[in-house]
N, C-alpha and C. Protein backbone atom coordinates (compact mmCIF):
# COMPACT_ATOMS: atom_id res chain seq x y z
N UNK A 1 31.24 -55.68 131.03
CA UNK A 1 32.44 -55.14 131.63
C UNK A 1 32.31 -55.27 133.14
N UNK A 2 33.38 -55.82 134.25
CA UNK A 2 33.13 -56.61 135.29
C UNK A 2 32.94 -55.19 136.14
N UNK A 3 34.10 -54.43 135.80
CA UNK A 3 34.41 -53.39 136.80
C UNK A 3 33.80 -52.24 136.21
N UNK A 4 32.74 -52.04 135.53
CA UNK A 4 32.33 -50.88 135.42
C UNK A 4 31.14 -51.04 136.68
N UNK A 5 31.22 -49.47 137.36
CA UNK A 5 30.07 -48.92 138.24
C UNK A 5 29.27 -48.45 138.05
N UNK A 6 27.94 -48.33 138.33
CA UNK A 6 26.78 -47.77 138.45
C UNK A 6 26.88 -46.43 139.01
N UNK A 7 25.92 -45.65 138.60
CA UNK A 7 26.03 -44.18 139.50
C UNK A 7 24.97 -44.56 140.76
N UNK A 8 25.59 -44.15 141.75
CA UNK A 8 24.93 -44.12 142.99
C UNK A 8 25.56 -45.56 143.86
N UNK A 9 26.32 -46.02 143.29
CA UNK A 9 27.31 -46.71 144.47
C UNK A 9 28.40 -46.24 144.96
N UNK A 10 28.66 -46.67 146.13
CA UNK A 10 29.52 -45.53 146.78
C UNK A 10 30.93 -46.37 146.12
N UNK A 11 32.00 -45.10 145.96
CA UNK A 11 33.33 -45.51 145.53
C UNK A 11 34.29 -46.34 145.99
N UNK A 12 34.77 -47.13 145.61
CA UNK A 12 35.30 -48.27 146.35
C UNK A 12 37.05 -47.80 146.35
N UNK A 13 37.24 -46.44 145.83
CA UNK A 13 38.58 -45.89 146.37
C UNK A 13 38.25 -44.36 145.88
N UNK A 14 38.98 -43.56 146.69
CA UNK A 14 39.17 -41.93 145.96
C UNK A 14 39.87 -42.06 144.98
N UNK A 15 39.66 -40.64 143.67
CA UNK A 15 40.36 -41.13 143.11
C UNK A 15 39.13 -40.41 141.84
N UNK A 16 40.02 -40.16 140.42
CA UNK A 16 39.10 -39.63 139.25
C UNK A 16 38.96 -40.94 138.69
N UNK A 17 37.52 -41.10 138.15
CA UNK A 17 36.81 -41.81 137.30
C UNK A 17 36.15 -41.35 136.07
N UNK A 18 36.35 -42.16 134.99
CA UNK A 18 36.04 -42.07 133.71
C UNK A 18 34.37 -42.41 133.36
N UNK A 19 33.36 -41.49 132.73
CA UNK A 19 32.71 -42.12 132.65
C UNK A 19 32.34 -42.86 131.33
N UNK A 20 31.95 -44.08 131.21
CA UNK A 20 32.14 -45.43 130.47
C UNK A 20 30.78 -45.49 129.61
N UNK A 21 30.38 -45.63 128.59
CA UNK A 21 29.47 -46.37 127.90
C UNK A 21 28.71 -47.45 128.30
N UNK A 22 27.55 -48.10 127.76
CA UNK A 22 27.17 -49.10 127.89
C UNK A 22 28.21 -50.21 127.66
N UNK A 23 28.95 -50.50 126.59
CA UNK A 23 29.95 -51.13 126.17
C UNK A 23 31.40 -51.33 126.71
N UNK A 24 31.28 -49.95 127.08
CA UNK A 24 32.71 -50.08 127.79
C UNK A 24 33.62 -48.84 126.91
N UNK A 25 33.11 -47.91 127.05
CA UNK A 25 33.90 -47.20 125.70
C UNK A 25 33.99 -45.72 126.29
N UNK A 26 35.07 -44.94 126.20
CA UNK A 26 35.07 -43.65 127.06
C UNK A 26 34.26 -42.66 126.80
N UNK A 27 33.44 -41.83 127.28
CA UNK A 27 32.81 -40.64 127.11
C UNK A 27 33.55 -39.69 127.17
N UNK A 28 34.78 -39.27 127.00
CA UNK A 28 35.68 -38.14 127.78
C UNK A 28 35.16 -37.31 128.63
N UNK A 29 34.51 -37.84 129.84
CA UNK A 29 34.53 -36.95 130.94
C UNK A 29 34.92 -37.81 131.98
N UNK A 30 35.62 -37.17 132.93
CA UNK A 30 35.68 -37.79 134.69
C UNK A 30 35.24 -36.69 135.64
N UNK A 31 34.78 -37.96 136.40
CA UNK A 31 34.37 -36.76 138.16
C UNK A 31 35.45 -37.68 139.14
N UNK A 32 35.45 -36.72 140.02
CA UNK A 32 36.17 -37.29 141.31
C UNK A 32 35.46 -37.48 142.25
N UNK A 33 35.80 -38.56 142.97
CA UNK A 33 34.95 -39.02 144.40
C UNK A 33 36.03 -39.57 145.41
N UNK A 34 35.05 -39.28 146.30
CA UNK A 34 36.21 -40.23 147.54
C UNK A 34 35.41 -41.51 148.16
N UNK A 35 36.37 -42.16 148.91
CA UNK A 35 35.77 -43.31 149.31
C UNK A 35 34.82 -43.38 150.04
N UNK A 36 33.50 -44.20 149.85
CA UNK A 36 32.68 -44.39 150.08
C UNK A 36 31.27 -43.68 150.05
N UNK A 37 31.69 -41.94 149.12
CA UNK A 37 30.67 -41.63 148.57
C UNK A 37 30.16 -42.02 147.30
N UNK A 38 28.79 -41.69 147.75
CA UNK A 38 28.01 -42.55 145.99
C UNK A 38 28.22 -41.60 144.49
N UNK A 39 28.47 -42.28 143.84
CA UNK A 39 29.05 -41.79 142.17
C UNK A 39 28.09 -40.86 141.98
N UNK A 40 28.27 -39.89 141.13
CA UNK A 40 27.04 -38.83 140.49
C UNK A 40 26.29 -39.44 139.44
N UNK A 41 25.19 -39.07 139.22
CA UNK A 41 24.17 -39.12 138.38
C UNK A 41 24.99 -39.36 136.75
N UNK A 42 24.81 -40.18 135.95
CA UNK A 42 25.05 -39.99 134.37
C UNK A 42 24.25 -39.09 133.72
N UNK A 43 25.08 -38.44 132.26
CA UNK A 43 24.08 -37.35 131.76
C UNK A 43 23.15 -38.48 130.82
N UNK A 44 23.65 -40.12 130.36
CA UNK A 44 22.38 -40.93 129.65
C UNK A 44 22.33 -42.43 130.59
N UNK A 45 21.32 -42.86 130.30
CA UNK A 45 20.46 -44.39 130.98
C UNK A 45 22.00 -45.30 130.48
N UNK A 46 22.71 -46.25 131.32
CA UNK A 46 23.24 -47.40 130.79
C UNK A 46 25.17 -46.64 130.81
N UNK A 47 25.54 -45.58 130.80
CA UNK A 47 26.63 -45.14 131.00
C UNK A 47 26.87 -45.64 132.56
N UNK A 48 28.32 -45.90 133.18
CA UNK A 48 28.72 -46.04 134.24
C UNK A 48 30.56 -45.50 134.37
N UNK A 49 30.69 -45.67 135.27
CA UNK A 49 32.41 -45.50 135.84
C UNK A 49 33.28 -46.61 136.06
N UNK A 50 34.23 -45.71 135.61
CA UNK A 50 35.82 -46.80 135.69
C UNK A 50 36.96 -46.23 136.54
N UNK A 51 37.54 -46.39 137.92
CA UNK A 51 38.07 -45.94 138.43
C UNK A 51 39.89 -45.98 137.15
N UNK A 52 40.33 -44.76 136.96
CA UNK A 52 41.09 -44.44 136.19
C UNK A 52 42.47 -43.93 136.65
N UNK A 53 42.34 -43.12 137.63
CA UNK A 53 43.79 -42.78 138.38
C UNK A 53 43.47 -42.60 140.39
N UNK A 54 43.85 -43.30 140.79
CA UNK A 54 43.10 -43.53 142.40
C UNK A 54 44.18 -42.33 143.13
N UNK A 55 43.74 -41.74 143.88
CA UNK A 55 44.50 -41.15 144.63
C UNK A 55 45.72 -41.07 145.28
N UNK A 56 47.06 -40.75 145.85
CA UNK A 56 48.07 -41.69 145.85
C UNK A 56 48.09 -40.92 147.43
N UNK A 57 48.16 -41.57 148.79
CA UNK A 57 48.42 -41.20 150.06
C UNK A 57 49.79 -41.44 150.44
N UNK A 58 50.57 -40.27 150.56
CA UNK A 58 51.70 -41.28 151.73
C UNK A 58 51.35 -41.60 153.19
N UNK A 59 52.10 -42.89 153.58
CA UNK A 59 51.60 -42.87 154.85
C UNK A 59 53.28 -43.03 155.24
């Protein structure tokens, strides 16, 4: 899966993320991050994130 993230890279938008399986498959949980802080820790080895609903700014 191209776009799944690692925990501990920083977020490449704010915004809640899903966290993902090895496979690609939902865990039903999300955390929120903002840009350019690093993702939290997974509760198992090989789970990662899928940015799922990004924040919406007006400018």
């Amino acid at each position: 899966m191209a776009d799944k993230l690692t925990p501990g890279t920083p977020a490449p938008k704010s915004g809640q993320y899903e966290v993902v399986g090895p496979r690609g498959g939902s865990k039903g949980r999300e955390v929120t991050s903002t840009k350019g802080n690093p993702l939290p820790p997974t509760q198992k080895s090989g789970e990662g994130y899928k940015l799922v609903d990004p924040t919406k700014h007006k400018k």
